[in-house]
C-alpha atoms as a PDB file:
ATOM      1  CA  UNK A   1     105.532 127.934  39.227  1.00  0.00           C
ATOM      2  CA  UNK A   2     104.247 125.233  41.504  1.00  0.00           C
ATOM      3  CA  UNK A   3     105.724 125.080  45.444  1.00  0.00           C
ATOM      4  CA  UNK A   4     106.679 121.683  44.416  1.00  0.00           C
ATOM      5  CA  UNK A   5     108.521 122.344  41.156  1.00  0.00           C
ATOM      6  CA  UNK A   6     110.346 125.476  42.345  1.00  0.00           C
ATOM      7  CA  UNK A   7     111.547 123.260  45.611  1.00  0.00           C
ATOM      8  CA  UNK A   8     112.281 120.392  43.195  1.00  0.00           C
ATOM      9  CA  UNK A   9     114.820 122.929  40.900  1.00  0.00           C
ATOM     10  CA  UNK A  10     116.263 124.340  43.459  1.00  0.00           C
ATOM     11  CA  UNK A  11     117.154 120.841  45.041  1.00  0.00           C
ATOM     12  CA  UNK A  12     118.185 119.142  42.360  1.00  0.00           C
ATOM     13  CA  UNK A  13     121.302 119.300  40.306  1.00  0.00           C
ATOM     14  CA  UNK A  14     120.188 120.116  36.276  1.00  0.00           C
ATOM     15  CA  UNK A  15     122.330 117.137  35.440  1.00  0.00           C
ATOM     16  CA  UNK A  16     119.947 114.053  35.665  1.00  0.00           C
ATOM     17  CA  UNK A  17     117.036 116.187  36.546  1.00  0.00           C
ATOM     18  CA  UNK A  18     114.073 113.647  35.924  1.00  0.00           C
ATOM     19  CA  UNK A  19     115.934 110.818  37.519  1.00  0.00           C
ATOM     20  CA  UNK A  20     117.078 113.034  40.625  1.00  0.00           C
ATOM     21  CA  UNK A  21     114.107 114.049  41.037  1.00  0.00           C
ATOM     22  CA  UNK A  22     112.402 110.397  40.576  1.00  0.00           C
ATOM     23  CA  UNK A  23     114.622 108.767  43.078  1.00  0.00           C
ATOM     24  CA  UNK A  24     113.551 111.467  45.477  1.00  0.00           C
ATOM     25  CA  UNK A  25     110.262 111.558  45.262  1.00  0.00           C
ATOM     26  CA  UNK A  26     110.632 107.508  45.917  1.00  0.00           C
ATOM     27  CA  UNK A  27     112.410 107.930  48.236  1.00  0.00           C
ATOM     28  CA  UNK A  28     109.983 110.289  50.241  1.00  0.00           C
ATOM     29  CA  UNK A  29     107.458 108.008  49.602  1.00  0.00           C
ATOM     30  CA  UNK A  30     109.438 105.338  51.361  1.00  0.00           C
ATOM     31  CA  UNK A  31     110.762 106.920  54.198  1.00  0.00           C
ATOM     32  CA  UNK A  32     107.383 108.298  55.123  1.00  0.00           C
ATOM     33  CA  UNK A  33     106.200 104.629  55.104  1.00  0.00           C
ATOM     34  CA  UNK A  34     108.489 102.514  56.723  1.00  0.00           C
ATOM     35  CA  UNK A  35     110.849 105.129  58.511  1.00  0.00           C
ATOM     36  CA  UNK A  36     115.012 105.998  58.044  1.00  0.00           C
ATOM     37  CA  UNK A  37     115.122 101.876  59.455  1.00  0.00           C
ATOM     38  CA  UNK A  38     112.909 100.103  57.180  1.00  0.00           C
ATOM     39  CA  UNK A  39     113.523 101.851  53.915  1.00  0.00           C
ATOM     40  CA  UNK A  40     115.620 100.124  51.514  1.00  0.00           C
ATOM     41  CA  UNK A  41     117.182 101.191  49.052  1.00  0.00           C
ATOM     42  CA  UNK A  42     115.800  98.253  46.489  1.00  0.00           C
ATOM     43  CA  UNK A  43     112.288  99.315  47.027  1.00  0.00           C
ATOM     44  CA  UNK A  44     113.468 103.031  46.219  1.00  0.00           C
ATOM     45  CA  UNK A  45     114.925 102.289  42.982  1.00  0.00           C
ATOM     46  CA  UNK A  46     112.082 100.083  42.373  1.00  0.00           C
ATOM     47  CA  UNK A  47     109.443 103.055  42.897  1.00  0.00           C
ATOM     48  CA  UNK A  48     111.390 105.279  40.914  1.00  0.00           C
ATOM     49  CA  UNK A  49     112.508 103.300  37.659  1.00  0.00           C
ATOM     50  CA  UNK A  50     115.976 103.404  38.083  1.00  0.00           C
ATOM     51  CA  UNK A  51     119.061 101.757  39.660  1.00  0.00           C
ATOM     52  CA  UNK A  52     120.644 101.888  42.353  1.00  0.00           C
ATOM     53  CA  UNK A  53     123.903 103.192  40.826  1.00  0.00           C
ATOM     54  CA  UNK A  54     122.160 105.996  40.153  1.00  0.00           C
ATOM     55  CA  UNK A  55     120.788 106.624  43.529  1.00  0.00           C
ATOM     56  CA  UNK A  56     124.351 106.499  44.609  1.00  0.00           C
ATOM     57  CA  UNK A  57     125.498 108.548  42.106  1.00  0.00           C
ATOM     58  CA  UNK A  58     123.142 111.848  42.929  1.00  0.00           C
ATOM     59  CA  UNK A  59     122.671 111.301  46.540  1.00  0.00           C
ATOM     60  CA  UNK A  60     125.672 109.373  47.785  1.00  0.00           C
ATOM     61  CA  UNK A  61     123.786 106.177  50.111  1.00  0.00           C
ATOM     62  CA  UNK A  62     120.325 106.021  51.513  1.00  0.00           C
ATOM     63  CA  UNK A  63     121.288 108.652  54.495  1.00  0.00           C
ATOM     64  CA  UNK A  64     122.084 111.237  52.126  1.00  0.00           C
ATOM     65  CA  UNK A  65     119.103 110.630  50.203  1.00  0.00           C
ATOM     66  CA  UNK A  66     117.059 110.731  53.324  1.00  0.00           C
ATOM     67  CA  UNK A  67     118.772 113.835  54.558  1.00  0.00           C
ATOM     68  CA  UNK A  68     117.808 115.321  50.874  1.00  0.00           C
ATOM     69  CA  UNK A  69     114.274 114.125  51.598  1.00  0.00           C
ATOM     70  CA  UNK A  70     114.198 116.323  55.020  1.00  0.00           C
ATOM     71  CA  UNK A  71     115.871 119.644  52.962  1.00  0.00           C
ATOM     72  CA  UNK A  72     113.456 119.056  50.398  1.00  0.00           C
ATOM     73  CA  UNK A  73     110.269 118.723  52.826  1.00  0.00           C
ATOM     74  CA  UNK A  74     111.301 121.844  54.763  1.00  0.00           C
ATOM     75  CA  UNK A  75     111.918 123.844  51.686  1.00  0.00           C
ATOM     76  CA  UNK A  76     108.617 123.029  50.127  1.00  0.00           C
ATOM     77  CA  UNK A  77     107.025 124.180  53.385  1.00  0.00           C
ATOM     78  CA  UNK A  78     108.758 127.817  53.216  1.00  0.00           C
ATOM     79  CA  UNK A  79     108.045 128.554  50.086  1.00  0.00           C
ATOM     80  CA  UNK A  80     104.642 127.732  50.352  1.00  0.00           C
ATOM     81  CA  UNK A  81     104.797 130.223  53.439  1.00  0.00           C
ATOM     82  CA  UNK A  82     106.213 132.888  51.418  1.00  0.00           C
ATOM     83  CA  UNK A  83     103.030 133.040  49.017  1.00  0.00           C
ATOM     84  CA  UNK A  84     101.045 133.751  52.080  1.00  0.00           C
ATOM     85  CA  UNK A  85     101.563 137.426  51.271  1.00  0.00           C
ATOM     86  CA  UNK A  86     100.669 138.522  55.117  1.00  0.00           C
ATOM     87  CA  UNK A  87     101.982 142.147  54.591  1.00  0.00           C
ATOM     88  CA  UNK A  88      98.219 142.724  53.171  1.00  0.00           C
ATOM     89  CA  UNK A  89      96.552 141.714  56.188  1.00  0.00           C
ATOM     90  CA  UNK A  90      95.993 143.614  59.545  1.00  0.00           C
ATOM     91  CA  UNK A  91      98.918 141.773  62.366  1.00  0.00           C
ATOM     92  CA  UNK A  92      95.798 140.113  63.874  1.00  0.00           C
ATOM     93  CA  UNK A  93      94.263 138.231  60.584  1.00  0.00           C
ATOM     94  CA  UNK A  94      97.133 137.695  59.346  1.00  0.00           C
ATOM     95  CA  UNK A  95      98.420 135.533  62.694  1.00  0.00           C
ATOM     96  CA  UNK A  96      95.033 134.051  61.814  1.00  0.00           C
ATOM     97  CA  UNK A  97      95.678 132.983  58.404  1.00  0.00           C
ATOM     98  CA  UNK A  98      99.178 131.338  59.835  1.00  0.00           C
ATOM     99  CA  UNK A  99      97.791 129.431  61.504  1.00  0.00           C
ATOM    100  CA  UNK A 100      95.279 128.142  59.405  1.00  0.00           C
ATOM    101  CA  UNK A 101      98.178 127.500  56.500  1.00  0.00           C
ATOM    102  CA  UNK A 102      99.832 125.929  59.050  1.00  0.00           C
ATOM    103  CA  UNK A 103      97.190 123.554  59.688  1.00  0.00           C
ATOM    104  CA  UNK A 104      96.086 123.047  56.599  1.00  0.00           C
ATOM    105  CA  UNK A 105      99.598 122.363  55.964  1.00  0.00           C
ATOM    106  CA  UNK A 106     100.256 119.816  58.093  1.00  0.00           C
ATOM    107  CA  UNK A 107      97.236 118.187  57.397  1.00  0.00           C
ATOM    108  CA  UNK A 108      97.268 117.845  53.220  1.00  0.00           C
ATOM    109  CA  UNK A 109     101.329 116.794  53.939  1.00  0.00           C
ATOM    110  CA  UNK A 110     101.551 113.592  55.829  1.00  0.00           C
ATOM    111  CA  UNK A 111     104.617 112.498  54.539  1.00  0.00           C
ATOM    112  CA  UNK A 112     106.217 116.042  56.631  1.00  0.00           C
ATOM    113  CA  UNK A 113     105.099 114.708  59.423  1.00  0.00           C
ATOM    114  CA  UNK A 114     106.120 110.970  59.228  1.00  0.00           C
ATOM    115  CA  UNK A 115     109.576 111.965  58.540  1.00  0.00           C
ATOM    116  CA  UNK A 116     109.593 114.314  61.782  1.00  0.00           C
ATOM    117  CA  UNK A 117     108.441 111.366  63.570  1.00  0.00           C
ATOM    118  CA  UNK A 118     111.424 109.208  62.245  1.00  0.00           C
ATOM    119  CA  UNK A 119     113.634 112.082  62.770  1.00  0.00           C
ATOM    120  CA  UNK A 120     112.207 113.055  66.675  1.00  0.00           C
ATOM    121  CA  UNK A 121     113.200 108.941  67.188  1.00  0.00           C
ATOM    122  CA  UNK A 122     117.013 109.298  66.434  1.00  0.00           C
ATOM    123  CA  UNK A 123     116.882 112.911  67.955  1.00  0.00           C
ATOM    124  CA  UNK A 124     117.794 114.921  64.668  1.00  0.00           C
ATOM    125  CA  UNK A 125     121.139 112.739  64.660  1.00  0.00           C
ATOM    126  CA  UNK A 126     120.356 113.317  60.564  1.00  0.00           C
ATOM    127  CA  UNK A 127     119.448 116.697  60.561  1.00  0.00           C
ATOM    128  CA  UNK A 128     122.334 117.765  62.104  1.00  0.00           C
ATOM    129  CA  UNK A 129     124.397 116.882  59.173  1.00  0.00           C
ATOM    130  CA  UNK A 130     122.569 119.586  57.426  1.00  0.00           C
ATOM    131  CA  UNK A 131     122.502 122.053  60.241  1.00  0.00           C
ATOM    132  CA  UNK A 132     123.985 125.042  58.050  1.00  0.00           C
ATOM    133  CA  UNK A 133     121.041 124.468  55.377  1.00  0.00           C
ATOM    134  CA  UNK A 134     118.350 123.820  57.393  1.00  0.00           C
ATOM    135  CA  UNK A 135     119.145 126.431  59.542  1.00  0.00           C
ATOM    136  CA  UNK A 136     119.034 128.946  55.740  1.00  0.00           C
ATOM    137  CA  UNK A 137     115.585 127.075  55.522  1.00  0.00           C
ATOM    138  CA  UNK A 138     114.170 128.224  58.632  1.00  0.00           C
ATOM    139  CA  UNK A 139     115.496 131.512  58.712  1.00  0.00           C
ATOM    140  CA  UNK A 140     113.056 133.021  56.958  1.00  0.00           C
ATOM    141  CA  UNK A 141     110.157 131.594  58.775  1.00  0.00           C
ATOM    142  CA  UNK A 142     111.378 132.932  61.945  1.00  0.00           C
ATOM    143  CA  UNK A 143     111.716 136.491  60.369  1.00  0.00           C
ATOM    144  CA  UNK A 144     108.362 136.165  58.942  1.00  0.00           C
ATOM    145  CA  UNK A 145     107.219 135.857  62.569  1.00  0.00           C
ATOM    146  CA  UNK A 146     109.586 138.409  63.951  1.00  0.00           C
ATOM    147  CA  UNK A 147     108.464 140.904  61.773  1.00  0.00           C
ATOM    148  CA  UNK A 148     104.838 140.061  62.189  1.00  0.00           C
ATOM    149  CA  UNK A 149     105.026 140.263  65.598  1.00  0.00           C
ATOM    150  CA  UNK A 150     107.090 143.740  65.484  1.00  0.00           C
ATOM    151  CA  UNK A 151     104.134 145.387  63.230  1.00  0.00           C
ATOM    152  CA  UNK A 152     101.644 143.489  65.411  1.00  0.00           C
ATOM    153  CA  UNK A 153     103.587 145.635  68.200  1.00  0.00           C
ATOM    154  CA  UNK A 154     103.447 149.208  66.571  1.00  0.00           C
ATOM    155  CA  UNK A 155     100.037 148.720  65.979  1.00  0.00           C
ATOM    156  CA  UNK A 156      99.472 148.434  69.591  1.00  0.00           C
ATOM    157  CA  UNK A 157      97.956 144.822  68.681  1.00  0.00           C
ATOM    158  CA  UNK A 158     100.610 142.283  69.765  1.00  0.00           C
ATOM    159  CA  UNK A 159     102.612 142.909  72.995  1.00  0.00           C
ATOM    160  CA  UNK A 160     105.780 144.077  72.927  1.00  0.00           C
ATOM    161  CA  UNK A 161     107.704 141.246  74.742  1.00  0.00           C
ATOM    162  CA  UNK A 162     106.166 138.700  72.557  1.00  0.00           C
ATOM    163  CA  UNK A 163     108.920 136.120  71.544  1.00  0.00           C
ATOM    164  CA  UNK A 164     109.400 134.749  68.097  1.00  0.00           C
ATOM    165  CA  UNK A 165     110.770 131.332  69.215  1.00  0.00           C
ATOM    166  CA  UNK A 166     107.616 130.763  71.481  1.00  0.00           C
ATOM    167  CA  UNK A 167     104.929 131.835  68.935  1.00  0.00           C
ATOM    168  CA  UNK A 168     106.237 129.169  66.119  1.00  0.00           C
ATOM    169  CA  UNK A 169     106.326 126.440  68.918  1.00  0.00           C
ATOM    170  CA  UNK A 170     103.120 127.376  69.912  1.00  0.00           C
ATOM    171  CA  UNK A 171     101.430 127.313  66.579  1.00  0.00           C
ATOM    172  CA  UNK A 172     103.548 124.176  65.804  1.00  0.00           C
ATOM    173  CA  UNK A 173     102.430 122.478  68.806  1.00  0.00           C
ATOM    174  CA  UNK A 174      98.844 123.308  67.976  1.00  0.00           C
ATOM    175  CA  UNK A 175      98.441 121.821  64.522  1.00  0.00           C
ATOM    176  CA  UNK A 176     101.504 119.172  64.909  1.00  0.00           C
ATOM    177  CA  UNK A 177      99.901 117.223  67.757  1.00  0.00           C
ATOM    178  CA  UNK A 178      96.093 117.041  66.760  1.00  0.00           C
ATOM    179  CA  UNK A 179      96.698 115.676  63.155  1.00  0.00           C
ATOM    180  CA  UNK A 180      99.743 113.544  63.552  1.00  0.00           C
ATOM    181  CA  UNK A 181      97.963 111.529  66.749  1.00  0.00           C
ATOM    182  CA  UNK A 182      94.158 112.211  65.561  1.00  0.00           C
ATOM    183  CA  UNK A 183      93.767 108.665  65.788  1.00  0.00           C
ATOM    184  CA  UNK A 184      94.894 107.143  68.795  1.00  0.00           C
ATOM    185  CA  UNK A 185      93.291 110.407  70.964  1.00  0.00           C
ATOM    186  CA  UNK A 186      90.415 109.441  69.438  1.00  0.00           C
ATOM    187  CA  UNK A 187      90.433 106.390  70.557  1.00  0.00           C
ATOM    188  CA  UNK A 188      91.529 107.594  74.213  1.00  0.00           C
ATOM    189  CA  UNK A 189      88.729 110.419  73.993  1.00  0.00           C
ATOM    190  CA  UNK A 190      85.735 108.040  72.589  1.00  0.00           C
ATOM    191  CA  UNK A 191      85.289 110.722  69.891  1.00  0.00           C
ATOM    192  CA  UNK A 192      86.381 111.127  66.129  1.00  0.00           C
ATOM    193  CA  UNK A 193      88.379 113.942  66.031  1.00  0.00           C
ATOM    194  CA  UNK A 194      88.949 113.364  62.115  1.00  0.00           C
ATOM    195  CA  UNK A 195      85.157 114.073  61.460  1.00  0.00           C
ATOM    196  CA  UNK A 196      84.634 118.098  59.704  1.00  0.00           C
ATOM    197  CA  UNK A 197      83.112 119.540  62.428  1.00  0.00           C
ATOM    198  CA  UNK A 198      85.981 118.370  65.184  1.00  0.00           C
ATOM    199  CA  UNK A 199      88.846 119.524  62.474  1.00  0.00           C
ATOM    200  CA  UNK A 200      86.541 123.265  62.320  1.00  0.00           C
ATOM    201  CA  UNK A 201      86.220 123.461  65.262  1.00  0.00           C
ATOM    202  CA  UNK A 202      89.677 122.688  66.842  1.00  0.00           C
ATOM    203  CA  UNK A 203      91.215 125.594  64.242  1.00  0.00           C
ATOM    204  CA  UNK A 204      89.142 127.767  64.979  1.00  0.00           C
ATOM    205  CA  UNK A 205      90.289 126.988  68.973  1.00  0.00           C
ATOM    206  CA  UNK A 206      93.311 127.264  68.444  1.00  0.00           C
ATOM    207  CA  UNK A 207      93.106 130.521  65.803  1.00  0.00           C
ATOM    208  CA  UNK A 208      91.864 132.358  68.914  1.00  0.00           C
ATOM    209  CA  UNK A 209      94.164 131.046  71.599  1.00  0.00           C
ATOM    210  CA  UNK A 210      97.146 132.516  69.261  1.00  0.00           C
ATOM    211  CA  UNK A 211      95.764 135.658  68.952  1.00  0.00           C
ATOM    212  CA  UNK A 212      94.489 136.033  72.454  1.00  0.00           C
ATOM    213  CA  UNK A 213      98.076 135.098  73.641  1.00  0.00           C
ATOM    214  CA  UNK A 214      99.478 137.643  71.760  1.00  0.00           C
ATOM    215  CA  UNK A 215      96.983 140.558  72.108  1.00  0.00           C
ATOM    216  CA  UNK A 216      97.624 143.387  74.222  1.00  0.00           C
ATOM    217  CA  UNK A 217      95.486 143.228  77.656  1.00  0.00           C
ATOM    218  CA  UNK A 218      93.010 146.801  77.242  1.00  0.00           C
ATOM    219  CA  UNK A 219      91.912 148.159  80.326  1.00  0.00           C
ATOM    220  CA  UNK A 220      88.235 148.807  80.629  1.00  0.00           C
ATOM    221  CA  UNK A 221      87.427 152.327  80.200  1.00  0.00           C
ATOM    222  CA  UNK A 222      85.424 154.028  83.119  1.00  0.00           C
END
């Protein structure tokens, strides 16, 4: 099943599937656009098919639907995280191949990242109406990291006193800030940082600065 159908079910009530799931799609599609402030709800409906008692009726007004848009993004994330299938890798490659999903990630998903924007601009005053499932959400991205780190650890890879909290801002900040302001530091460093070979070359960067901040410091033998 497809990361975007198994979020979608899992979302969604079964009753009025197709236009639940309509409506929120629209309404991604418009808050990614034009922001929590400049959606409305008539262009929603409009996108979607359907009328705004409906809207109303599965998602209560255009902040619940918006706060259903955030679940919904996050969600889709994890699971996609979850495929991953790390457990097969050595603690090393597979913080590698995090960060490249991450990156990847962020960069085939705009419409995560414009609604982070809109959310970073009213300081999560939304998401902390869904605090207890957001907080189920991330969960088990931040064991996924704990536990990498702890076999990362035992196999003398990863230091010991490597935080959990730290690594995912880390990656986060790596990948969030290059591709959601490739543009304007472009502009500021006279270079296109959009082009394949900037994009290559900034992952692999930033692969190696995640692994070299985590890997234990050998001393030379003698």
């Amino acid at each position: 099943m497809a990361v975007e159908e198994e979020t979608e079910r899992k979302r969604v009530p079964r009753d009025g599937d197709q236009t639940s799931r309509a409506i929120l799609k629209a309404g991604i599609a418009e808050f990614s656009r034009h922001g929590y402030g400049g959606a409305t709800i008539e262009r929603i409906v409009r996108r979607a098919k359907r009328n705004e008692r409906s809207l109303y009726y599965h998602f209560g007004n255009k902040e619940g639907l918006y706060i259903a848009s955030l679940e919904y993004l996050y969600e889709k994330q994890m699971l996609a995280e979850r495929a991953l299938n790390l457990d097969t890798l050595s603690p090393p490659e597979a913080m590698r191949a995090l960060v490249r999903f991450t990156w990847f990630y962020y960069r085939d998903n705009p419409e995560l990242l414009s609604l982070l924007n809109t959310e970073n601009l009213y300081k999560a005053e939304h998401l902390k109406k869904s605090s207890d499932r957001v907080k189920a959400i991330a969960s088990p991205k931040m064991r996924l990291l704990e536990e990498l780190l702890e076999r990362g650890a035992k196999s003398g890879d990863f230091k010991r006193e490597a935080s959990a909290d730290n690594l995912f801002l880390l990656i986060s900040s790596l990948c969030y800030l290059y591709v959601s302001n490739r543009y304007t530091l472009s502009n500021y460093l006279s270079r296109n940082l959009d082009s394949p070979d900037a994009r290559d070359s900034w992952l692999e960067y930033i692969e190696q600065i995640v692994v070299d901040h985590l890997s234990v410091r050998r001393k030379p033998s003698r």
